[in-house]
Structures are given as structure tokens and as C-alpha cells.
N, C-alpha and C. Protein backbone atom coordinates (compact mmCIF):
# COMPACT_ATOMS: atom_id res chain seq x y z
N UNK A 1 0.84 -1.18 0.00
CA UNK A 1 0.00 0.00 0.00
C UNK A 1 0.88 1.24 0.00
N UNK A 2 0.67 1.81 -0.68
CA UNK A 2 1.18 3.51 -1.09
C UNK A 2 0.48 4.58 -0.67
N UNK A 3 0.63 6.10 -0.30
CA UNK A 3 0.09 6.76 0.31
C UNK A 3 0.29 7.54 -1.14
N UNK A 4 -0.74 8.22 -1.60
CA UNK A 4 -0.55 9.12 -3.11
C UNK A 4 -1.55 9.88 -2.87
N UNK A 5 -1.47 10.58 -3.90
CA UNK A 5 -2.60 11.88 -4.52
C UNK A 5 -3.16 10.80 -5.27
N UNK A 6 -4.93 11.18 -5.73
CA UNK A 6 -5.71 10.72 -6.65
C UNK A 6 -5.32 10.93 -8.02
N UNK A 7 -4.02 12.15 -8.09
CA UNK A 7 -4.08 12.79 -9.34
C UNK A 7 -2.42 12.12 -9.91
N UNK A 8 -1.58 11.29 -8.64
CA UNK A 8 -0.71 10.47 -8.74
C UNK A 8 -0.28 9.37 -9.92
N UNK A 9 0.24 10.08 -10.93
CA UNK A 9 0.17 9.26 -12.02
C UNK A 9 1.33 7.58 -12.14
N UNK A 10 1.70 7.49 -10.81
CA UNK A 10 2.70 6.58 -10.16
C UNK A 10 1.79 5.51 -9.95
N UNK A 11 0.37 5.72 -9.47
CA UNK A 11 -0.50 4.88 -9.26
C UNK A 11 -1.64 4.34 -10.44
N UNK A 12 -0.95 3.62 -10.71
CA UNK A 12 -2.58 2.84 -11.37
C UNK A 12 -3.45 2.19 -11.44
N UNK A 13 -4.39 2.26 -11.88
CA UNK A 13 -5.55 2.22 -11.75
C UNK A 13 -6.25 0.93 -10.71
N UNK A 14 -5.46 -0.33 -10.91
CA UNK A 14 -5.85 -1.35 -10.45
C UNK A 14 -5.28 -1.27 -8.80
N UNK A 15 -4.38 -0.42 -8.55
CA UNK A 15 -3.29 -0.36 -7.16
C UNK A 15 -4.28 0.65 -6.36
N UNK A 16 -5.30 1.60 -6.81
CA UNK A 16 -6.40 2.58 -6.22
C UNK A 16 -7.21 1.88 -5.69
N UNK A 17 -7.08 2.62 -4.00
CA UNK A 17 -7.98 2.23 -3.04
C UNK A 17 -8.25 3.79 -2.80
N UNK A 18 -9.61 4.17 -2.50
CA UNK A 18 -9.72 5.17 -1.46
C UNK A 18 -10.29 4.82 -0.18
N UNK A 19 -9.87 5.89 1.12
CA UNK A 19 -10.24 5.96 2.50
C UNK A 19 -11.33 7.33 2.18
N UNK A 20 -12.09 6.76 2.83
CA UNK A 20 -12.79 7.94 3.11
C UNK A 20 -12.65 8.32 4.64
N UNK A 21 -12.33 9.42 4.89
CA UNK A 21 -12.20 9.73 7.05
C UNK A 21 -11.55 11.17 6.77
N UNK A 22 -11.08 11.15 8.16
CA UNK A 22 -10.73 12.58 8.44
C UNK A 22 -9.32 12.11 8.24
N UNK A 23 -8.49 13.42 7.39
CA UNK A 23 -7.46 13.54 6.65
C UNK A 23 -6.36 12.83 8.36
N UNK A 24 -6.50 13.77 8.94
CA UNK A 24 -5.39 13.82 10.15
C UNK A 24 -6.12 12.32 10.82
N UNK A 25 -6.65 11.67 10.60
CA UNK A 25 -6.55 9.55 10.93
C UNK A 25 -6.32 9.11 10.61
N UNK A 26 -6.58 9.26 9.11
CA UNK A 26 -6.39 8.33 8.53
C UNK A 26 -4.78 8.49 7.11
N UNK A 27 -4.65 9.60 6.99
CA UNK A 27 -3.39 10.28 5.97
C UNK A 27 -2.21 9.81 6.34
N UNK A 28 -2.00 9.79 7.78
CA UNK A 28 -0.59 9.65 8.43
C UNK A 28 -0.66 8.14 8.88
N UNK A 29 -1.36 7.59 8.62
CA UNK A 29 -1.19 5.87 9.26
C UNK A 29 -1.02 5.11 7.46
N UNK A 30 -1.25 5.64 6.60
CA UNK A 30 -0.70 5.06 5.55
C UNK A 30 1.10 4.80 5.20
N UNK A 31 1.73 5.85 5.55
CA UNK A 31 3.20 6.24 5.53
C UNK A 31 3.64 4.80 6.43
N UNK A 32 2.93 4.25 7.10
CA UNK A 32 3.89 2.90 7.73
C UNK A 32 3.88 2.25 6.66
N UNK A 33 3.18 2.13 5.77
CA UNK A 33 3.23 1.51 3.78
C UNK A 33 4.39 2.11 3.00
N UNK A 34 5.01 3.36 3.73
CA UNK A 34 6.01 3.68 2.45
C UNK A 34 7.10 3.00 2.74
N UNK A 35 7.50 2.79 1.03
CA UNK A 35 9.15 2.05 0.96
C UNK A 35 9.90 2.91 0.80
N UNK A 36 11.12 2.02 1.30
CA UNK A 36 12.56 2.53 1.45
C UNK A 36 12.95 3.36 -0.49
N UNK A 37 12.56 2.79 -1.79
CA UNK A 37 12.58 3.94 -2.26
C UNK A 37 12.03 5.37 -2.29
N UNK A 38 11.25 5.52 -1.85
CA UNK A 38 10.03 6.30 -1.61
C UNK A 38 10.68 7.61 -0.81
N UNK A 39 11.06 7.24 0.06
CA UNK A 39 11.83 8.09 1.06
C UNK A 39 13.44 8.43 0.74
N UNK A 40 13.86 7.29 -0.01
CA UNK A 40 15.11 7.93 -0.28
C UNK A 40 14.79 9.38 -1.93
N UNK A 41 14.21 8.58 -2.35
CA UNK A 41 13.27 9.66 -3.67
C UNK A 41 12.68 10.81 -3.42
N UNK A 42 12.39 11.17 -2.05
CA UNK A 42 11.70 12.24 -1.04
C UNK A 42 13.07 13.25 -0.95
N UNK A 43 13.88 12.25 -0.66
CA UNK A 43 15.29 13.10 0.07
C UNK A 43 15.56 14.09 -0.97
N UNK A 44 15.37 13.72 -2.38
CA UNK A 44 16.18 14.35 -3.29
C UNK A 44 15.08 15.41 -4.13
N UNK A 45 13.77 14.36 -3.87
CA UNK A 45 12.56 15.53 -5.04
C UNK A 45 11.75 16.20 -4.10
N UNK A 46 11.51 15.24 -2.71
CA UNK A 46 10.20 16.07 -1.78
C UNK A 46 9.33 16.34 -2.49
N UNK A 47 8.66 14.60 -3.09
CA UNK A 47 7.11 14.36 -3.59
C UNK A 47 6.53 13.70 -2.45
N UNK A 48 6.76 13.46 -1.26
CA UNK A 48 5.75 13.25 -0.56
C UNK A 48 5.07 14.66 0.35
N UNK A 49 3.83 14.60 0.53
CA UNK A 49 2.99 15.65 1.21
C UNK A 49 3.13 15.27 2.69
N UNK A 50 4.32 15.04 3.53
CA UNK A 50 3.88 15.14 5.02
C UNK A 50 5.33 15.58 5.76
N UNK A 51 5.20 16.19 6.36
CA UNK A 51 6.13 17.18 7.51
C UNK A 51 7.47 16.12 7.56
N UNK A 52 8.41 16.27 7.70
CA UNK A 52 10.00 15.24 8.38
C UNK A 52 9.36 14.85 9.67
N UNK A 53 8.33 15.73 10.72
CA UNK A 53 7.77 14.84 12.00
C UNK A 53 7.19 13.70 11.64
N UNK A 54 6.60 13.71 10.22
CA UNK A 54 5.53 12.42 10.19
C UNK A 54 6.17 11.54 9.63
N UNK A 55 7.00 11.85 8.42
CA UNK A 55 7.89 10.97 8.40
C UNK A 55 8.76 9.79 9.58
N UNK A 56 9.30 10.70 10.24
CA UNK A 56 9.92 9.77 11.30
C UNK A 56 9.17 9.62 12.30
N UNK A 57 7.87 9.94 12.34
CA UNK A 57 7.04 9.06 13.70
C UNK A 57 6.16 8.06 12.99
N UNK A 58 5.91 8.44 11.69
CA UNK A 58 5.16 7.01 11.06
C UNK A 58 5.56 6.23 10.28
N UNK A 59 6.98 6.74 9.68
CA UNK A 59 7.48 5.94 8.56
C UNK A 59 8.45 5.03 9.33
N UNK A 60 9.83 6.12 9.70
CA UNK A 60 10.74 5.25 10.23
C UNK A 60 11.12 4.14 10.88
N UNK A 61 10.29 3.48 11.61
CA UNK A 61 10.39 2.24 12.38
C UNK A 61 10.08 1.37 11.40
N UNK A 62 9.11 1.56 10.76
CA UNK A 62 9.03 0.30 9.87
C UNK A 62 10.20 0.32 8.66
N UNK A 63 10.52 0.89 8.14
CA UNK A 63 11.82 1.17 7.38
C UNK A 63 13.08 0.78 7.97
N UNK A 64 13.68 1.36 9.17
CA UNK A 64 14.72 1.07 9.54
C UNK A 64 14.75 -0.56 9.62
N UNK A 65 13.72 -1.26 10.15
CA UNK A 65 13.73 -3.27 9.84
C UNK A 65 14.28 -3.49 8.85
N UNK A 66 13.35 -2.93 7.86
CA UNK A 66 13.79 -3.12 6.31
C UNK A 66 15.46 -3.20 5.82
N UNK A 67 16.04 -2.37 6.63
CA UNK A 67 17.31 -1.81 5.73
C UNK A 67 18.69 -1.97 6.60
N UNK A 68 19.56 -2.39 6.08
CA UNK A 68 20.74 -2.43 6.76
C UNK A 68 21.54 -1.39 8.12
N UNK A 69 20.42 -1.13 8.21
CA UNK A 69 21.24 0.42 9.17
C UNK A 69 21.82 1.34 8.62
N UNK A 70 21.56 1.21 7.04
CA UNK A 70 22.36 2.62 6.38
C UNK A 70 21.32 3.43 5.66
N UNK A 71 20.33 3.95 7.07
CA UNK A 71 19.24 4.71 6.41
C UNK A 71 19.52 5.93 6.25
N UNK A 72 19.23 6.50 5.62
CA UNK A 72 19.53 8.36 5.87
C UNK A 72 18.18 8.99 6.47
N UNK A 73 18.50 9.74 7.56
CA UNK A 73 17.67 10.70 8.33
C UNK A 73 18.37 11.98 8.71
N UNK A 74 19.54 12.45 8.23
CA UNK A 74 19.88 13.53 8.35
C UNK A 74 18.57 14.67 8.36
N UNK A 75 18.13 14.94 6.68
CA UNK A 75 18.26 15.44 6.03
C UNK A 75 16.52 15.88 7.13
N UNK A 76 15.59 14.54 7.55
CA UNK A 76 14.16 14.40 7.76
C UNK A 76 14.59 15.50 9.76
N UNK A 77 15.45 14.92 10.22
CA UNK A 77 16.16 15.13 11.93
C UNK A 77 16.31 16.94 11.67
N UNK A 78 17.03 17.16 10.67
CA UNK A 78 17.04 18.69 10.33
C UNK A 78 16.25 19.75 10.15
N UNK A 79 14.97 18.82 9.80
CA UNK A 79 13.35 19.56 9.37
C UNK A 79 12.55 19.19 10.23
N UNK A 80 12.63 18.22 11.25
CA UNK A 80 11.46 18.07 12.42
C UNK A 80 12.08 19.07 13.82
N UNK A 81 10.62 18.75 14.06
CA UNK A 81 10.68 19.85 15.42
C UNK A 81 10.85 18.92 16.40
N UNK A 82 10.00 17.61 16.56
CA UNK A 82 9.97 16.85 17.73
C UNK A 82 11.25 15.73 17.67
N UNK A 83 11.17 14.88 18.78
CA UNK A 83 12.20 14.74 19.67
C UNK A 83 12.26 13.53 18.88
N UNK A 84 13.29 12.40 18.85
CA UNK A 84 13.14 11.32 18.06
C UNK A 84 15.16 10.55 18.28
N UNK A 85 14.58 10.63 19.63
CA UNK A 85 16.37 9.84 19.94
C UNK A 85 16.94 8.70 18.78
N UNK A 86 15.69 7.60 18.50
CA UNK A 86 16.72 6.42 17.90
C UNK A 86 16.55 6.85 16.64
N UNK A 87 16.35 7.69 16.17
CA UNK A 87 16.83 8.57 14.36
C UNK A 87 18.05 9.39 14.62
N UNK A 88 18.56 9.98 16.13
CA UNK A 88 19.29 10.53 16.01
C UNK A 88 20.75 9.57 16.42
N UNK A 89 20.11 8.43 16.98
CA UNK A 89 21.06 7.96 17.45
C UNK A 89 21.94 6.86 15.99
N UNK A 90 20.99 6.97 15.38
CA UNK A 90 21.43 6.12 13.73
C UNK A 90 22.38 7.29 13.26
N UNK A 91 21.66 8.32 13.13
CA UNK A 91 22.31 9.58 12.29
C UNK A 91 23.66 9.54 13.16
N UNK A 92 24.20 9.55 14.23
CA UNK A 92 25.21 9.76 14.91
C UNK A 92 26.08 9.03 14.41
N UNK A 93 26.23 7.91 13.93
CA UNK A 93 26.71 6.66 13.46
C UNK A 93 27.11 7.16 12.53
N UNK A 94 26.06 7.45 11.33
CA UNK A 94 26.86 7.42 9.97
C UNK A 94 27.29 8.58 9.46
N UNK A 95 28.42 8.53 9.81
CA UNK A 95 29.55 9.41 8.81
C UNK A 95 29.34 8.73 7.48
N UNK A 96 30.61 9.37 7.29
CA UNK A 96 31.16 9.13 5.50
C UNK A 96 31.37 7.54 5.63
N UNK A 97 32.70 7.59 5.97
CA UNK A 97 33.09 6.01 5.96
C UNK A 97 32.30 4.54 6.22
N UNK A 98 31.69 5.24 7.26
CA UNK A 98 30.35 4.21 7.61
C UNK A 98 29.23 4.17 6.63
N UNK A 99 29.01 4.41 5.95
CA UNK A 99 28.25 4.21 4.89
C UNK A 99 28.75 4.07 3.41
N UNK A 100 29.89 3.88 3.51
CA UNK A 100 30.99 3.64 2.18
C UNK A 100 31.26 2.25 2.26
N UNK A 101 30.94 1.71 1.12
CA UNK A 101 31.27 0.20 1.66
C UNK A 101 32.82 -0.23 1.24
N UNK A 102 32.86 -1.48 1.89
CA UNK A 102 34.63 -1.41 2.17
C UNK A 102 34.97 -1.53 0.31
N UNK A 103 33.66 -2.36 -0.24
CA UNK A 103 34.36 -2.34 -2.15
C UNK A 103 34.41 -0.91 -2.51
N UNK A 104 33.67 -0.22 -2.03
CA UNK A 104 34.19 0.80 -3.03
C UNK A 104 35.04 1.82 -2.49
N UNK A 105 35.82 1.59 -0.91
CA UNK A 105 37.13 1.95 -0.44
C UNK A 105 38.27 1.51 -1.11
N UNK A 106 38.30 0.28 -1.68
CA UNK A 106 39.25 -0.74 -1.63
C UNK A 106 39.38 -0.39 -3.97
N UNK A 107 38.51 0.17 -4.18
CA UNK A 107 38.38 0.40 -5.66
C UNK A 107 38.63 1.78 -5.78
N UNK A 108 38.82 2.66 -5.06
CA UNK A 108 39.42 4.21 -5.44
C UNK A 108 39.59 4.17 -6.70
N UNK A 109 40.53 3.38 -6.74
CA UNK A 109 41.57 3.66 -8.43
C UNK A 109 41.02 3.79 -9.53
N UNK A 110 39.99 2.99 -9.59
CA UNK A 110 38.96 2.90 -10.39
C UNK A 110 38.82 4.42 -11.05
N UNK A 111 38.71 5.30 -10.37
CA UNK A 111 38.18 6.50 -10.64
C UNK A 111 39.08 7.37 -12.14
N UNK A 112 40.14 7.08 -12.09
CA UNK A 112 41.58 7.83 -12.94
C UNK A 112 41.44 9.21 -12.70
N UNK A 113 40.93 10.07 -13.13
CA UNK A 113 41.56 11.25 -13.28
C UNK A 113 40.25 12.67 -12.75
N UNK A 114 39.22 11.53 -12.42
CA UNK A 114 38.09 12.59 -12.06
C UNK A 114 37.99 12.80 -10.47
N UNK A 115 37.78 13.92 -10.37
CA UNK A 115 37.92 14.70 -8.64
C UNK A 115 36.84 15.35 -8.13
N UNK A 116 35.54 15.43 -9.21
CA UNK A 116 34.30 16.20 -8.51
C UNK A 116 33.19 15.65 -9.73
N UNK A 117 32.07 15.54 -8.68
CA UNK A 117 30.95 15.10 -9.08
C UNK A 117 30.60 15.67 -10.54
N UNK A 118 30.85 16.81 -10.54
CA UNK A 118 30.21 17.55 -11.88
C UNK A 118 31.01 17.10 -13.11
N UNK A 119 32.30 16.73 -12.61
CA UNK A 119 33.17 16.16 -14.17
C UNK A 119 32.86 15.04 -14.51
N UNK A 120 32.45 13.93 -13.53
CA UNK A 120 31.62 13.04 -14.19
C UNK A 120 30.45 12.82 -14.75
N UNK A 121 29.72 13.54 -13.77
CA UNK A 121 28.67 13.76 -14.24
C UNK A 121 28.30 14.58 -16.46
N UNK A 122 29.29 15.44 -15.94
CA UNK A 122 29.23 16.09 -17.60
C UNK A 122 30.07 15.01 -18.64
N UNK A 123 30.97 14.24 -18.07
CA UNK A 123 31.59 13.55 -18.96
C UNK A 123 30.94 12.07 -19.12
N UNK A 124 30.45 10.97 -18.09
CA UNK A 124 29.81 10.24 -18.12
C UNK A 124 28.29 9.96 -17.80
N UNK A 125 27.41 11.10 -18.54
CA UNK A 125 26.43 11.40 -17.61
C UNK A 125 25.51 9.69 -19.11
N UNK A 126 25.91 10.05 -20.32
CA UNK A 126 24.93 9.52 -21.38
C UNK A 126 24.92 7.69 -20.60
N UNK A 127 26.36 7.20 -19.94
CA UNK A 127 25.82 6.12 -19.51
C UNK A 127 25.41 6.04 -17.54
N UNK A 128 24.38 5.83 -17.28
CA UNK A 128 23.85 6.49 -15.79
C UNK A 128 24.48 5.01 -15.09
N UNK A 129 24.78 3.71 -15.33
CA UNK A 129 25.43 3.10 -14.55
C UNK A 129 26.96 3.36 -14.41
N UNK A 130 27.67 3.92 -15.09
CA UNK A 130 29.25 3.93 -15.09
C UNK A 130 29.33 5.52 -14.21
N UNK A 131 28.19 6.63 -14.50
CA UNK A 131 28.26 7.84 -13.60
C UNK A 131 28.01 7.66 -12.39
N UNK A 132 27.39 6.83 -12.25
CA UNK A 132 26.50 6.83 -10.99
C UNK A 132 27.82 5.61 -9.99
N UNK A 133 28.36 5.05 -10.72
CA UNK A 133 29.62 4.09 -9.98
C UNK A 133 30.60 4.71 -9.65
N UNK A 134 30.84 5.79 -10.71
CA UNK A 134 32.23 6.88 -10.57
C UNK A 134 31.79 7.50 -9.70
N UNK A 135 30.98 7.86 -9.22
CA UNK A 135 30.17 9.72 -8.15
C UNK A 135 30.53 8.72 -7.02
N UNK A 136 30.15 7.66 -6.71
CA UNK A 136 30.19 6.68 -5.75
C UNK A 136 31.53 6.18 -4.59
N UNK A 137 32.48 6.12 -5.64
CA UNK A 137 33.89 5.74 -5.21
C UNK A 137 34.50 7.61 -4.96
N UNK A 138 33.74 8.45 -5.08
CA UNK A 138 34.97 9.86 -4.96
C UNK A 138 34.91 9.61 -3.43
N UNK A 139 36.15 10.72 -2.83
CA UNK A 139 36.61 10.85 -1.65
C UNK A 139 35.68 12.05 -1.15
N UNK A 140 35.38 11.86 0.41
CA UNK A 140 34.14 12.81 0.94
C UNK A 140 34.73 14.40 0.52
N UNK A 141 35.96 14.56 0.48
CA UNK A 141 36.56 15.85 -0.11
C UNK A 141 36.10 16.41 -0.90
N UNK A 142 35.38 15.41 -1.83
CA UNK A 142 35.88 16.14 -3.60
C UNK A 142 34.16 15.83 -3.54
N UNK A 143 33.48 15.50 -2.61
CA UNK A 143 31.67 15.58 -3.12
C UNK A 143 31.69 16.71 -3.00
N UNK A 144 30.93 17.86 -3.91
CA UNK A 144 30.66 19.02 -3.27
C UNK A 144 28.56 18.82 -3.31
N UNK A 145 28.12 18.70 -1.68
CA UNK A 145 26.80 18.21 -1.94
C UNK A 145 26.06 18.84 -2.96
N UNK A 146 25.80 20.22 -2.96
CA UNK A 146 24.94 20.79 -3.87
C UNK A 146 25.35 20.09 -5.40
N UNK A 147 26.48 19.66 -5.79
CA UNK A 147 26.35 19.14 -7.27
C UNK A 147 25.60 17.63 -7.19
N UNK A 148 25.49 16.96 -6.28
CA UNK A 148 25.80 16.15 -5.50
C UNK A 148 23.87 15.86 -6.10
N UNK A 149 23.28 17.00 -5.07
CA UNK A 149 21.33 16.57 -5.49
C UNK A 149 21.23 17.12 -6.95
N UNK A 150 22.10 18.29 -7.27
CA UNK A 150 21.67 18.64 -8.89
C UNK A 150 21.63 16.78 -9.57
N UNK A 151 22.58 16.18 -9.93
CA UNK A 151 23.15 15.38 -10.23
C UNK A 151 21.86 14.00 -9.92
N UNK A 152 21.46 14.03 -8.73
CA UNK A 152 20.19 12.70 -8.04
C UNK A 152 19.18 14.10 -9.33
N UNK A 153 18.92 15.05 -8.79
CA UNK A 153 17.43 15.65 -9.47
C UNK A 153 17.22 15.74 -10.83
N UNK A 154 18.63 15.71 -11.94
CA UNK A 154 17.91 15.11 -12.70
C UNK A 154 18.05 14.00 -13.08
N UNK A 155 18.84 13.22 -12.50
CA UNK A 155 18.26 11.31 -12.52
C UNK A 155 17.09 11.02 -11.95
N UNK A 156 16.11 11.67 -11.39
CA UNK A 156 14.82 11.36 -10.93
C UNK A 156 14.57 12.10 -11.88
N UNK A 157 14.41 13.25 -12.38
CA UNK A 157 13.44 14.17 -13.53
C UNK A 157 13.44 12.73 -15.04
N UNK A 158 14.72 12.64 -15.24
CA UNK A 158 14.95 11.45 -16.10
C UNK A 158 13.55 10.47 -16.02
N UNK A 159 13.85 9.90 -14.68
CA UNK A 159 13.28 8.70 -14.39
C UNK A 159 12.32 8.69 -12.88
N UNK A 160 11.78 9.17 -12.76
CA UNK A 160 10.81 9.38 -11.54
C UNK A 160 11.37 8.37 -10.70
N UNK A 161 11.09 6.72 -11.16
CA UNK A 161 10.98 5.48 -10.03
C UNK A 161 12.16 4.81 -10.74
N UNK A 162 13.43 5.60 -10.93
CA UNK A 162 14.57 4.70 -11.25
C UNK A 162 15.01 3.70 -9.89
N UNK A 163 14.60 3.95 -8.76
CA UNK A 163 15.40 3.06 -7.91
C UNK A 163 14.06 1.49 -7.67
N UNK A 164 13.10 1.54 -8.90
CA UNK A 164 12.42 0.75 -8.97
C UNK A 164 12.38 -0.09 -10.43
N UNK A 165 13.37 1.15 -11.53
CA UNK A 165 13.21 0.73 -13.25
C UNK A 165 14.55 0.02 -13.48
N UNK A 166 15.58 0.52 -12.59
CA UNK A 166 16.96 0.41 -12.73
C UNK A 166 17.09 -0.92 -12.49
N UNK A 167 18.72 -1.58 -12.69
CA UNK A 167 19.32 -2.99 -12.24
C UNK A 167 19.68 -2.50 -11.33
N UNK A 168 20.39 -3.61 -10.72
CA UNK A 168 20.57 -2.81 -8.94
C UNK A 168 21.78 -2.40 -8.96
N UNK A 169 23.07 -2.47 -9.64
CA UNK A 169 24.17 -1.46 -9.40
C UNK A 169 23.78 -0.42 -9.60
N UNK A 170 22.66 0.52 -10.41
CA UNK A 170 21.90 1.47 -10.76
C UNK A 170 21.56 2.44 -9.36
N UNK A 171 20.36 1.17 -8.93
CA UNK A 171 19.56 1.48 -7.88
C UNK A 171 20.70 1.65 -6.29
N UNK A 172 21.62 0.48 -6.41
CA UNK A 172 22.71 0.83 -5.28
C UNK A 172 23.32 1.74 -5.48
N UNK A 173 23.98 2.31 -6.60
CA UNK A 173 24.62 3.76 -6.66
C UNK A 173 23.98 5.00 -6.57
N UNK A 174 23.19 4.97 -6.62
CA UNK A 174 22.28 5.93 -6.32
C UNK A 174 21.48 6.05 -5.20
N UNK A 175 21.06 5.44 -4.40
CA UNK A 175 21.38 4.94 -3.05
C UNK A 175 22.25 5.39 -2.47
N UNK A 176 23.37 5.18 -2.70
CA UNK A 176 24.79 5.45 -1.84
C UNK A 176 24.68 7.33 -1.57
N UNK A 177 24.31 7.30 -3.18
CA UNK A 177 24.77 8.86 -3.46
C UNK A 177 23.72 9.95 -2.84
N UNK A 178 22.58 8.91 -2.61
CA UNK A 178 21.01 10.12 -1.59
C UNK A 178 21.98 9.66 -0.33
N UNK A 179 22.18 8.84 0.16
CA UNK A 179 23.35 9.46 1.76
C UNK A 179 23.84 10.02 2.28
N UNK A 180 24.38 10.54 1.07
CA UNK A 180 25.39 11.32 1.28
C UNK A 180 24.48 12.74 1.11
N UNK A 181 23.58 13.10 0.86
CA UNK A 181 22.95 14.41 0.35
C UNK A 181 22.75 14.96 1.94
């Protein structure tokens, strides 16, 4: 189950249920339905309609099960008002390194001669698995974030539900790279 607009062209036709109730009962108990793309796709476009509070009081618990412990909540912890220790206590954890996996520590080299997101991006942008592998392996130095969501925003403008159309080195590099945002 998905939480959408009626006018949600993500949803079709056969996946439409409506609730009928009062918005504030029934709106925010759907979000325990959103997936882990959903929210990482939020991080970068902010197509979902509900506050970073509702997010992490209705989404997060059921998500964090889901996922290896390398969730991102920076970005949701920065925009809520209320209190929410075990989001902050995840966020405390992941630095850079901690969310870099040891292959693509151990593959630097890989990279040759590129040092910032935007040179790959302009030079390997026509193939999105070889950009999206290169942006991946740079050193936390050389991300500069703002090129960083240009770079995710228009790989979602591209592709709305790429971390659902993609193969999964696709969907994992891009992944990696909303983490870091």
C-alpha cells in the first residue's frame, strides 16, 4: 500500500484504493506503507505531502527493519521539530566512511583522473550506470553536496521510479549517493 494523490500518475488504476475519514486519521497511518525507495526519492525531489515529523514518527520504524542500518535521516532530523532519539542515534553513526562500503574503499583507483561530481557527471552522464559508480567511489573531499542533489534531481526528472526501473548497481549507486545528500 502507497500513500498518493488521486491525481498520482505513479499509481494505477488497479493499485487505487480510497479511505474515506478525516485527513489527520487516517493520511498519516498510511506512511507505515512507504518504501525505502520512496523516502530515499523524497530526500532528493520532496514528492511526498507530510512534515519530516511524520515521516519519522510514522514511517521510520518500519523502514529502519527493512534496511541495513544505512538509512539516511539527516536530512528528515534537520526539518522536524519533535524529539526522536533512535533517528538521532542512527544519524550519529553514519559518517562518510560508515556508509561507504569497504568495495568501493578498496576500488578508489577505479576512478583515474576525475575529482568532482560535476566532471563526471558532464563527462559520463549519457551512460547512468558507469556515472552513478564513478560519483560513488569519490573521496568525501571532492563531493561538493549541492552538485551532488543537482546530479540525483535530474536522474529522478529522467526517471521518476529509477530506484524501482533500474538494475541494482543502478539502484545501489544511487542509493549510496542520496546518503550522502
Amino acid at each position: 500500500m502507497r500513500v498518493a494523490s488521486i491525481e498520482d500518475d505513479r499509481v494505477k488504476d488497479e493499485e487505487f484504493v480510497m479511505a474515506i475519514g478525516k485527513y489527520s486519521d487516517y493520511g498519516l497511518r498510511g506512511l507505515h506503507g512507504l518504501k525505502a525507495d520512496e523516502w530515499y526519492r523524497n530526500i532528493v525531489i520532496q514528492d511526498i505531502e507530510f512534515s519530516a515529523d511524520d515521516l519519522l514518527k510514522y514511517a521510520f520504524d518500519d523502514l529502519i527493519k527493512q534496511n541495513s542500518g544505512r538509512f539516511p535521516v539527516n536530512k528528515y532530523l534537520s526539518e522536524a521539530t519533535g524529539d526522536y532519539p533512535e533517528c538521532i542515534e542512527l544519524a550519529e553513526k553514519q559518517n562518510f566512511d560508515y556508509i561507504i562500503s569497504a568495495t568501493i574503499k578498496k576500488n578508489r583507483n577505479k576512478l583515474g583522473d576525475y575529482k568532482s561530481v560535476t566532471q563526471i557527471w558532464e563527462n559520463e552522464k549519457t551512460s547512468i550506470k558507469r556515472a552513478t559508480y564513478l560519483i560513488a567511489h569519490l573521496e568525501e573531499q571532492d563531493i561538493d553536496v549541492q552538485e551532488l542533489d543537482n546530479v540525483l534531481k535530474e536522474i529522478f526528472e529522467h526517471d521518476i521510479n529509477v530506484l524501482q526501473n533500474s538494475k541494482p548497481a543502478i539502484r545501489t549507486n544511487v542509493i549510496s549517493e542520496a546518503l550522502k545528500v
